[in-house]
N, C-alpha and C. Protein backbone atom coordinates (compact mmCIF):
# COMPACT_ATOMS: atom_id res chain seq x y z
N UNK A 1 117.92 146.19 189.03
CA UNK A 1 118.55 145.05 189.68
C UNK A 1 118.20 143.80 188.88
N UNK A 2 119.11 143.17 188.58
CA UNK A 2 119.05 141.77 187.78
C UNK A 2 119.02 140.85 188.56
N UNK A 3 117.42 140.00 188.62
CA UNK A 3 117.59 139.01 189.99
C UNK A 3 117.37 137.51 189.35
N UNK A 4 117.97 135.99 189.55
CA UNK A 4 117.35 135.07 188.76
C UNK A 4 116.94 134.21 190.01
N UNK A 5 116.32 133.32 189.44
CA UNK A 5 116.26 131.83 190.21
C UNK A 5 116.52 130.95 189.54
N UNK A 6 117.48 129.91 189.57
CA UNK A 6 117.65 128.86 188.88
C UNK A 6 116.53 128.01 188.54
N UNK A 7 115.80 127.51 187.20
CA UNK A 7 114.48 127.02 187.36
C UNK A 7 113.44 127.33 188.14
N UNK A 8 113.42 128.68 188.22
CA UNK A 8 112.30 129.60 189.54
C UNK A 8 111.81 130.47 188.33
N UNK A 9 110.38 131.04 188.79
CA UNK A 9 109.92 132.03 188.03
C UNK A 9 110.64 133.43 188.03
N UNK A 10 111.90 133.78 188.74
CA UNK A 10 112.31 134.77 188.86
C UNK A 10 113.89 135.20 187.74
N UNK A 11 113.42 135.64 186.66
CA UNK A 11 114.75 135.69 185.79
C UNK A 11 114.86 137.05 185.00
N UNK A 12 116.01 137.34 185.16
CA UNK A 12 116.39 139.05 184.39
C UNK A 12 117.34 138.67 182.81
N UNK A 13 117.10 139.42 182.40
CA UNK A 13 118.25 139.62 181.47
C UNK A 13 119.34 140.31 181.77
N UNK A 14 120.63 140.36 181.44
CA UNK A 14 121.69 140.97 181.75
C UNK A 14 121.76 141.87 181.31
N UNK A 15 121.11 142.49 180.40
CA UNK A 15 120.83 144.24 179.94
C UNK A 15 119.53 143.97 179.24
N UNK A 16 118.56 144.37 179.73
CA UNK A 16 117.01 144.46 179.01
C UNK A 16 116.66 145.07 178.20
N UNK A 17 117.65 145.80 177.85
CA UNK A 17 117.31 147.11 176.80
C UNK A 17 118.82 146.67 175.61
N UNK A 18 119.49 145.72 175.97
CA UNK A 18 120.69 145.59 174.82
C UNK A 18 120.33 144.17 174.00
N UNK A 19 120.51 144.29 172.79
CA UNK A 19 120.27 142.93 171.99
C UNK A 19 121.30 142.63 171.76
N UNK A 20 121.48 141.26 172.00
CA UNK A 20 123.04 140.90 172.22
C UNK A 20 123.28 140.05 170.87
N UNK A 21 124.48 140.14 170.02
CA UNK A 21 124.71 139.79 168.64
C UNK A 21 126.17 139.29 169.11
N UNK A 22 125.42 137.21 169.77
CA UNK A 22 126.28 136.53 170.44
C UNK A 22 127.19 136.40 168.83
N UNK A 23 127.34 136.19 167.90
CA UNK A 23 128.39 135.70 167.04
C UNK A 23 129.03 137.19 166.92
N UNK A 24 128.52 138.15 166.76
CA UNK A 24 129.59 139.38 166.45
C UNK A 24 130.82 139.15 167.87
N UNK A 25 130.12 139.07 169.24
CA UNK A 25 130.75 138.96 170.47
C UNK A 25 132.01 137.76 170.28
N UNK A 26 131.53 136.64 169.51
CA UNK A 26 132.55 135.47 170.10
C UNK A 26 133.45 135.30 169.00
N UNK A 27 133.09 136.29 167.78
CA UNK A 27 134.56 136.53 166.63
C UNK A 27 134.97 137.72 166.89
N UNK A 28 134.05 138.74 167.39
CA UNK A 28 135.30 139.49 168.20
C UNK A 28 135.95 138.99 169.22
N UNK A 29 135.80 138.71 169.96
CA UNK A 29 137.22 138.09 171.27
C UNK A 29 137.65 136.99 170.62
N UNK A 30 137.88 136.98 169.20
CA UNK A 30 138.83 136.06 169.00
C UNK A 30 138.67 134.78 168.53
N UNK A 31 137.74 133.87 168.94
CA UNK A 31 136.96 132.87 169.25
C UNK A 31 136.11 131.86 167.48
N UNK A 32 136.81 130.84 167.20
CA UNK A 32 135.58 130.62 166.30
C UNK A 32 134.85 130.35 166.61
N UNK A 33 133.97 130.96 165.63
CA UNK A 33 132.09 131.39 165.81
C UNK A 33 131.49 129.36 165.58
N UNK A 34 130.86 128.95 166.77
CA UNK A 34 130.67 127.26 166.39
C UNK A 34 128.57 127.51 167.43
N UNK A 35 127.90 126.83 166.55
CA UNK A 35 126.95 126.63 167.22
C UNK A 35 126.71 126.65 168.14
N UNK A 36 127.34 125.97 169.27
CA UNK A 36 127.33 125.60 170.74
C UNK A 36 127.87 127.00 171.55
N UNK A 37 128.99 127.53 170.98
CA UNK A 37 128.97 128.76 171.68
C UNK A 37 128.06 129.89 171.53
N UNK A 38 127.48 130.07 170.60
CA UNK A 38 126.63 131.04 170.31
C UNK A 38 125.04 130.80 171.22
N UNK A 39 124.89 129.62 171.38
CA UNK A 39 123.89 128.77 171.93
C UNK A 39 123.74 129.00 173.72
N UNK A 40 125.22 128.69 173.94
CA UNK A 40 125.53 129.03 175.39
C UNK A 40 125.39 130.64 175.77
N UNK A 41 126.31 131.13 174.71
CA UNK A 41 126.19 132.91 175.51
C UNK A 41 124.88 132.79 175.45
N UNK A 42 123.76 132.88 174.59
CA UNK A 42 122.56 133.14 174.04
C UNK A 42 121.91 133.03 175.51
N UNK A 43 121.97 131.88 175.62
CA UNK A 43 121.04 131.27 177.21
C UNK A 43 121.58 131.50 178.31
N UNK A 44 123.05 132.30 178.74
CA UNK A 44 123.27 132.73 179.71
C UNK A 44 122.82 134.08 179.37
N UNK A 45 122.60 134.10 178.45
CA UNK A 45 122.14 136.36 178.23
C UNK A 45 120.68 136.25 178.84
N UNK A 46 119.72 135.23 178.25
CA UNK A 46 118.24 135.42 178.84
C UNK A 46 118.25 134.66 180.27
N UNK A 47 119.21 133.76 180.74
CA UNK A 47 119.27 133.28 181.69
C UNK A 47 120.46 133.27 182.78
N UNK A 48 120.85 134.47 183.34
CA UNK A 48 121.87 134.71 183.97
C UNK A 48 122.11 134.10 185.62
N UNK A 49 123.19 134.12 185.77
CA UNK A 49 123.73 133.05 187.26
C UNK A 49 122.83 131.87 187.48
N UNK A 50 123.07 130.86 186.01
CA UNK A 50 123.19 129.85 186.11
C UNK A 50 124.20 128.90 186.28
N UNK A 51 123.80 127.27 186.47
CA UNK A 51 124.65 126.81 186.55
C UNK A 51 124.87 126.37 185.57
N UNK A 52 126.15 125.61 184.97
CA UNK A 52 126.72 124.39 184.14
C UNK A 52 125.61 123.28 183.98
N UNK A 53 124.76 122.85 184.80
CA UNK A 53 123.62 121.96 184.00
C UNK A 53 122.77 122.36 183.99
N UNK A 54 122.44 123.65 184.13
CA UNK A 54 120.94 124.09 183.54
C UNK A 54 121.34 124.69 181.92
N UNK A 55 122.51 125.30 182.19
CA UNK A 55 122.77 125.98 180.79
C UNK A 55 122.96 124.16 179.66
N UNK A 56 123.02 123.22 180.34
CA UNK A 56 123.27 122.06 179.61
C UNK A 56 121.74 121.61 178.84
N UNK A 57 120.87 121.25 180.08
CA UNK A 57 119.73 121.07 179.79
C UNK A 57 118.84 122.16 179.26
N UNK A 58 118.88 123.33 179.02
CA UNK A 58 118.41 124.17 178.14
C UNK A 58 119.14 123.88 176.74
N UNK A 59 120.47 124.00 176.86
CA UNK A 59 120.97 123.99 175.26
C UNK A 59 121.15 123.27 174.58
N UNK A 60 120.44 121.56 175.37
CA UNK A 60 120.48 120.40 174.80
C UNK A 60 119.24 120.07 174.14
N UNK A 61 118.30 121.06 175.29
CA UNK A 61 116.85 120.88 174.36
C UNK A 61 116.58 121.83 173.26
N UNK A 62 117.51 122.81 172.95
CA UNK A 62 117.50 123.76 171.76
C UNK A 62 118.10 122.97 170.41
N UNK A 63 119.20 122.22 170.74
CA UNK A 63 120.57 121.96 169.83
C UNK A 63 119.87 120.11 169.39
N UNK A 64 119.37 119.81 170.41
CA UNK A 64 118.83 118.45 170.73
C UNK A 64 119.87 117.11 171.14
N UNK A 65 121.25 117.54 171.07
CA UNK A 65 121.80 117.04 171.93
C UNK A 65 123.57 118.02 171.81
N UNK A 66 123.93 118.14 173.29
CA UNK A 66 125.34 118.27 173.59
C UNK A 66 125.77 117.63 174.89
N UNK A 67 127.01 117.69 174.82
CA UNK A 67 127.67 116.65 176.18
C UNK A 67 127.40 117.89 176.73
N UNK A 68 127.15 117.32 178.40
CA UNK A 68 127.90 118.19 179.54
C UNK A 68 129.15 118.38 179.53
N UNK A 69 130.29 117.86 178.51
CA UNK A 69 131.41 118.25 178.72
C UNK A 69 131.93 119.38 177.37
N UNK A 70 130.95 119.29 176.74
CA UNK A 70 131.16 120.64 175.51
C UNK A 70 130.52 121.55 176.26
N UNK A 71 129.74 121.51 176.82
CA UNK A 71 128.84 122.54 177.78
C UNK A 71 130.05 123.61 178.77
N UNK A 72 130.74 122.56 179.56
CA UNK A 72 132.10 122.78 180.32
C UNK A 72 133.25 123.25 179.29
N UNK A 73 133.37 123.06 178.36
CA UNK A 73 134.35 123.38 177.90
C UNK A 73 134.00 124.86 177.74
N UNK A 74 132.84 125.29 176.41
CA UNK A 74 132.67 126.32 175.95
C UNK A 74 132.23 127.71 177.03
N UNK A 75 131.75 127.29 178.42
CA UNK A 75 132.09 128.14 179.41
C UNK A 75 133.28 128.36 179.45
N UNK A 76 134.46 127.48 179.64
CA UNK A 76 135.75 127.72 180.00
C UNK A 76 136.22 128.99 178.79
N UNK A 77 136.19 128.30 177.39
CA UNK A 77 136.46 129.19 176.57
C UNK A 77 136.04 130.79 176.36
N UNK A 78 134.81 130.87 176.61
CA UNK A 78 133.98 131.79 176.90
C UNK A 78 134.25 132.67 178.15
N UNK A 79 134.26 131.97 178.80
CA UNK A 79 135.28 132.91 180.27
C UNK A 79 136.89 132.83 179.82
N UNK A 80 137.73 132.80 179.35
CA UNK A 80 138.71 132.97 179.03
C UNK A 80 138.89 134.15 178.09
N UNK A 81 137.59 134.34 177.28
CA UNK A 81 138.05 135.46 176.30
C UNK A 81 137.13 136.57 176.69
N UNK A 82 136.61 136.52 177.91
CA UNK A 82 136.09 137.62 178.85
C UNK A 82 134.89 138.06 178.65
N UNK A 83 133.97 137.20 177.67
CA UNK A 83 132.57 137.02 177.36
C UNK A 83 131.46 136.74 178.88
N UNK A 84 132.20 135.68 179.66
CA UNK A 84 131.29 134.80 180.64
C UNK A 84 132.32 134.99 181.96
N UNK A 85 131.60 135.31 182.75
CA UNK A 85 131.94 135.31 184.30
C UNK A 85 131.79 134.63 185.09
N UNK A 86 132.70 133.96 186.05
CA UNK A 86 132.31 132.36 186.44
C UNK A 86 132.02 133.09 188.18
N UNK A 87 131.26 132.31 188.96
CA UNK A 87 131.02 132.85 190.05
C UNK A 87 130.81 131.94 191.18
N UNK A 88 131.49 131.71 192.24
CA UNK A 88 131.58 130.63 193.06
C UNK A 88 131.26 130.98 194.34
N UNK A 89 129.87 131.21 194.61
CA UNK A 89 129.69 131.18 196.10
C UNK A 89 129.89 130.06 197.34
N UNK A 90 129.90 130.21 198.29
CA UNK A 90 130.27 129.22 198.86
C UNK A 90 129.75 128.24 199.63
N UNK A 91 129.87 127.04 199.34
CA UNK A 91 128.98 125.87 199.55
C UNK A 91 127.99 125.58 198.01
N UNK A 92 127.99 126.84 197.22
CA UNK A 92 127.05 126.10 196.02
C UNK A 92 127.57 125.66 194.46
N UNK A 93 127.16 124.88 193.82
CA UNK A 93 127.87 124.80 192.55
C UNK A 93 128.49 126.38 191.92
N UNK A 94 129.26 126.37 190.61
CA UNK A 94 129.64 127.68 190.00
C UNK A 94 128.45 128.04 188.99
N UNK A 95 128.09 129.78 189.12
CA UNK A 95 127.43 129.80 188.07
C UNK A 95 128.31 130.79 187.38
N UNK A 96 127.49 131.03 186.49
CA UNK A 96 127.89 131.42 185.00
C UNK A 96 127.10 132.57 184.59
N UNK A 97 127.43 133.73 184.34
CA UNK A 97 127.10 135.09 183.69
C UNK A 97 127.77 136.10 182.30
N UNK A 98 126.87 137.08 181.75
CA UNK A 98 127.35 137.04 180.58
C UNK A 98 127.76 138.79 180.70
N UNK A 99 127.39 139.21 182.38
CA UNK A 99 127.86 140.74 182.74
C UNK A 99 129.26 140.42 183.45
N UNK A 100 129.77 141.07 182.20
CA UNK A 100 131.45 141.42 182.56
C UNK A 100 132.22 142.51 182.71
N UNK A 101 133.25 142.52 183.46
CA UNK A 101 134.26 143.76 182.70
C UNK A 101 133.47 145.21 183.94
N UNK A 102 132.81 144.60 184.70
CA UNK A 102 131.78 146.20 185.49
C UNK A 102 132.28 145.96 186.78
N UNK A 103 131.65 146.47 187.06
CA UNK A 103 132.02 146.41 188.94
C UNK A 103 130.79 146.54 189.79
N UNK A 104 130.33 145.00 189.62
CA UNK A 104 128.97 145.01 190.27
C UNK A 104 129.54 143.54 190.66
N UNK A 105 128.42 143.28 192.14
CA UNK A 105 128.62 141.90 193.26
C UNK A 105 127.61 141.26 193.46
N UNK A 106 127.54 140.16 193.83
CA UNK A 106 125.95 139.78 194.08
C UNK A 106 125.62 139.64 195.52
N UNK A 107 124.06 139.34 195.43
CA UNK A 107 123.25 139.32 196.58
C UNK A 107 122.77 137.38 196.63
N UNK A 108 122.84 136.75 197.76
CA UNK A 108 122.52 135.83 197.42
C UNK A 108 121.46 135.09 198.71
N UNK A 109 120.22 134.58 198.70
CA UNK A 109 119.11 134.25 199.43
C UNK A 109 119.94 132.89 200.45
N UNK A 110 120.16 133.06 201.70
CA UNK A 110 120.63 131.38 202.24
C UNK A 110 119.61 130.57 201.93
N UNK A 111 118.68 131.19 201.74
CA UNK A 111 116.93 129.80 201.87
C UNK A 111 116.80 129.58 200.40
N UNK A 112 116.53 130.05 199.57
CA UNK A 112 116.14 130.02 198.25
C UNK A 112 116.61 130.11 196.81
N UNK A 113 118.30 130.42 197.76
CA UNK A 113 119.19 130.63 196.58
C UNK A 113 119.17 131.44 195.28
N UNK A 114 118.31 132.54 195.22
CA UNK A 114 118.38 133.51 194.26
C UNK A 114 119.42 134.39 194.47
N UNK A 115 119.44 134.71 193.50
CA UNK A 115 121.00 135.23 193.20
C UNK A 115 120.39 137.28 192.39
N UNK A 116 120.94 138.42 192.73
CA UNK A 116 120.78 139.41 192.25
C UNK A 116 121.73 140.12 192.31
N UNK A 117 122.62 141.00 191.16
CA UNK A 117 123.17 141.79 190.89
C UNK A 117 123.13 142.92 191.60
N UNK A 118 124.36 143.59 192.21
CA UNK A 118 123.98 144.68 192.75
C UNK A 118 125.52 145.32 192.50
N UNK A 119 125.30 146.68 191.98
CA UNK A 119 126.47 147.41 191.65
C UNK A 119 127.25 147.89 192.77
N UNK A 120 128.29 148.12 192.73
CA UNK A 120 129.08 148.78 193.71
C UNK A 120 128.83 149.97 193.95
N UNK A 121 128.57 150.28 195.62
CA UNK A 121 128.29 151.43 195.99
C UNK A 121 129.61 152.54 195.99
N UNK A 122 131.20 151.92 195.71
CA UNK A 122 131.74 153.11 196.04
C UNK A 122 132.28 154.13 194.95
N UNK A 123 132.34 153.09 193.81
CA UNK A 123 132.78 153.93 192.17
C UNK A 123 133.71 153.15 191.61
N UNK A 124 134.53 153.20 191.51
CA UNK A 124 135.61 152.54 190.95
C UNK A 124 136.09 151.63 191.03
N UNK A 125 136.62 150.40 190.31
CA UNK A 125 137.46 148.87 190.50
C UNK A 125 138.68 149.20 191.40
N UNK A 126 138.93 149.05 192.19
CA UNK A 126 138.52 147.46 192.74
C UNK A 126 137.19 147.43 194.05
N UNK A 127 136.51 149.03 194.10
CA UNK A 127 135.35 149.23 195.09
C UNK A 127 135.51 149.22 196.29
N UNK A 128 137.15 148.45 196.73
CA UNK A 128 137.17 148.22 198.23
C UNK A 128 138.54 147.88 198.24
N UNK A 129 139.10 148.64 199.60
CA UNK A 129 140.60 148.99 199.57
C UNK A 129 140.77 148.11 200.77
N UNK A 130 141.63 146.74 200.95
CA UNK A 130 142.33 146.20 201.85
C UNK A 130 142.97 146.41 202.77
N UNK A 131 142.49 146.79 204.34
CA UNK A 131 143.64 147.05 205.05
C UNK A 131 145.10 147.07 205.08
N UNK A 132 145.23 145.91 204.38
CA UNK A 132 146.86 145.44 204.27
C UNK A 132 147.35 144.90 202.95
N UNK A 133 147.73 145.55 202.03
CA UNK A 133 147.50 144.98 200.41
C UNK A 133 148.11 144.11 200.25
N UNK A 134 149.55 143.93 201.08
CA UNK A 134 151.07 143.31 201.26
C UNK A 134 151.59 143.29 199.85
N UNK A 135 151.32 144.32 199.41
CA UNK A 135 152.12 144.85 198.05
C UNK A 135 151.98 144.39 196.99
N UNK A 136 149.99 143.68 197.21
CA UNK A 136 149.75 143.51 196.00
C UNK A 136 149.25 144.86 195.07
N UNK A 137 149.30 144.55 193.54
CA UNK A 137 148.18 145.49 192.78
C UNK A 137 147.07 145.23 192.84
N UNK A 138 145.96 145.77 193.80
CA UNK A 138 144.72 145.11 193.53
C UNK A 138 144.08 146.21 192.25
N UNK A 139 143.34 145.54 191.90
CA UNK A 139 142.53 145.48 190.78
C UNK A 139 140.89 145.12 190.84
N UNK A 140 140.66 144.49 191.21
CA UNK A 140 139.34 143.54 191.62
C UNK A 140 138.99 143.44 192.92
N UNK A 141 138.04 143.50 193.40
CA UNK A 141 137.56 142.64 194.13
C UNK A 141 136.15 141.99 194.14
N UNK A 142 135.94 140.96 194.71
CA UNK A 142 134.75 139.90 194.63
C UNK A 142 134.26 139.99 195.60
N UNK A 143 132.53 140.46 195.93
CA UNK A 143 132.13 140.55 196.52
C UNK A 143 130.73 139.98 197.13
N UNK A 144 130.52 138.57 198.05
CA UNK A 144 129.13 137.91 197.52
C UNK A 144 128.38 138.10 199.29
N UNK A 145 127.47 138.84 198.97
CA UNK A 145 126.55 139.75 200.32
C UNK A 145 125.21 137.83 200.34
N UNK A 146 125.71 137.49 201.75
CA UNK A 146 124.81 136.47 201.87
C UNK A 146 123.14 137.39 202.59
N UNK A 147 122.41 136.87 202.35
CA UNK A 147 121.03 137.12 203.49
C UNK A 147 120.08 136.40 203.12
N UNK A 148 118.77 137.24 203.30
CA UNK A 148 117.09 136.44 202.97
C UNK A 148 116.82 137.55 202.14
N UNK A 149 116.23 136.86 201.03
CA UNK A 149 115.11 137.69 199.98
C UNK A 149 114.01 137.98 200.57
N UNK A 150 113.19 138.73 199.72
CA UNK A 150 111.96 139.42 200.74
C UNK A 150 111.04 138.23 200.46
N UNK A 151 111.04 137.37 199.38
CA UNK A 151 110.25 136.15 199.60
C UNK A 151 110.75 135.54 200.67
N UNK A 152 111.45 135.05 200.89
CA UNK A 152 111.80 133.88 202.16
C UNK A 152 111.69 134.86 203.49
N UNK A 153 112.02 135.69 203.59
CA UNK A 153 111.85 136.71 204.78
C UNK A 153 110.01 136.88 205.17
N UNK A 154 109.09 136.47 204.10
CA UNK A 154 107.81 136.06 204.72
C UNK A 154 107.36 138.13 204.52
């Protein structure tokens, strides 16, 4: 299970056992290979379901300076060519992940806001069949399980 905390001592890698070769990744999907993107995947790989200003203030103190709005962009780009996964729970800013393309949902703390990966229990995309599709193709579904972590649960 991949669990983080935003600026908390609690952080996973998105595969612990894969070394990720961010420039092979962002000229394969297409993408020119530019500092700042390589910089961003990099720090969402050791630092997953973050937000847009932590991935800022980490990659500003690596790079020593970028806008928050190259920050915003190169997510956008980066989630567009299916590198970065944008994730919007509700009521909290969007974060940002570098596990794509699977069929896994998260777990998320109401008190403490940690955030953990958890794969789909049923097998296959889209994991969960709609009572009523109304004739869509589903494909996907998004799935964000609110509760308490066993820290905040005491």
């Amino acid at each position: 299970m991949n669990v983080s905390r935003e600026g908390g001592s609690v952080v996973g890698m998105t595969d612990p056992g894969r070394h990720m070769d961010a420039r092979a990744m962002v000229r394969g999907a297409g993408l020119r290979v530019t500092n700042q993107r390589i910089q961003v995947l990099e720090d969402l790989a050791a630092h997953p379901h973050s937000t847009a200003d932590a991935v800022h203030a980490r990659v500003g103190a690596q790079l020593g300076s970028i806008s928050k709005q190259a920050v915003y962009d190169v997510l956008w780009a980066l989630g567009e060519a299916g590198l970065v996964r944008r994730i919007e729970p509700a009521g909290s800013p969007a974060i940002f992940e570098t596990r794509t393309r699977d069929n896994h949902h998260h777990l998320v703390c109401r008190s403490c806001g940690v955030i953990a990966d958890v794969d789909c229990a049923t097998g296959e995309p889209p994991c969960m069949t709609p009572s009523d599709d109304h004739g869509f193709a589903v494909d996907e579904a998004e799935v964000i399980f609110w509760g308490l972590c066993p820290t905040c649960r005491g």
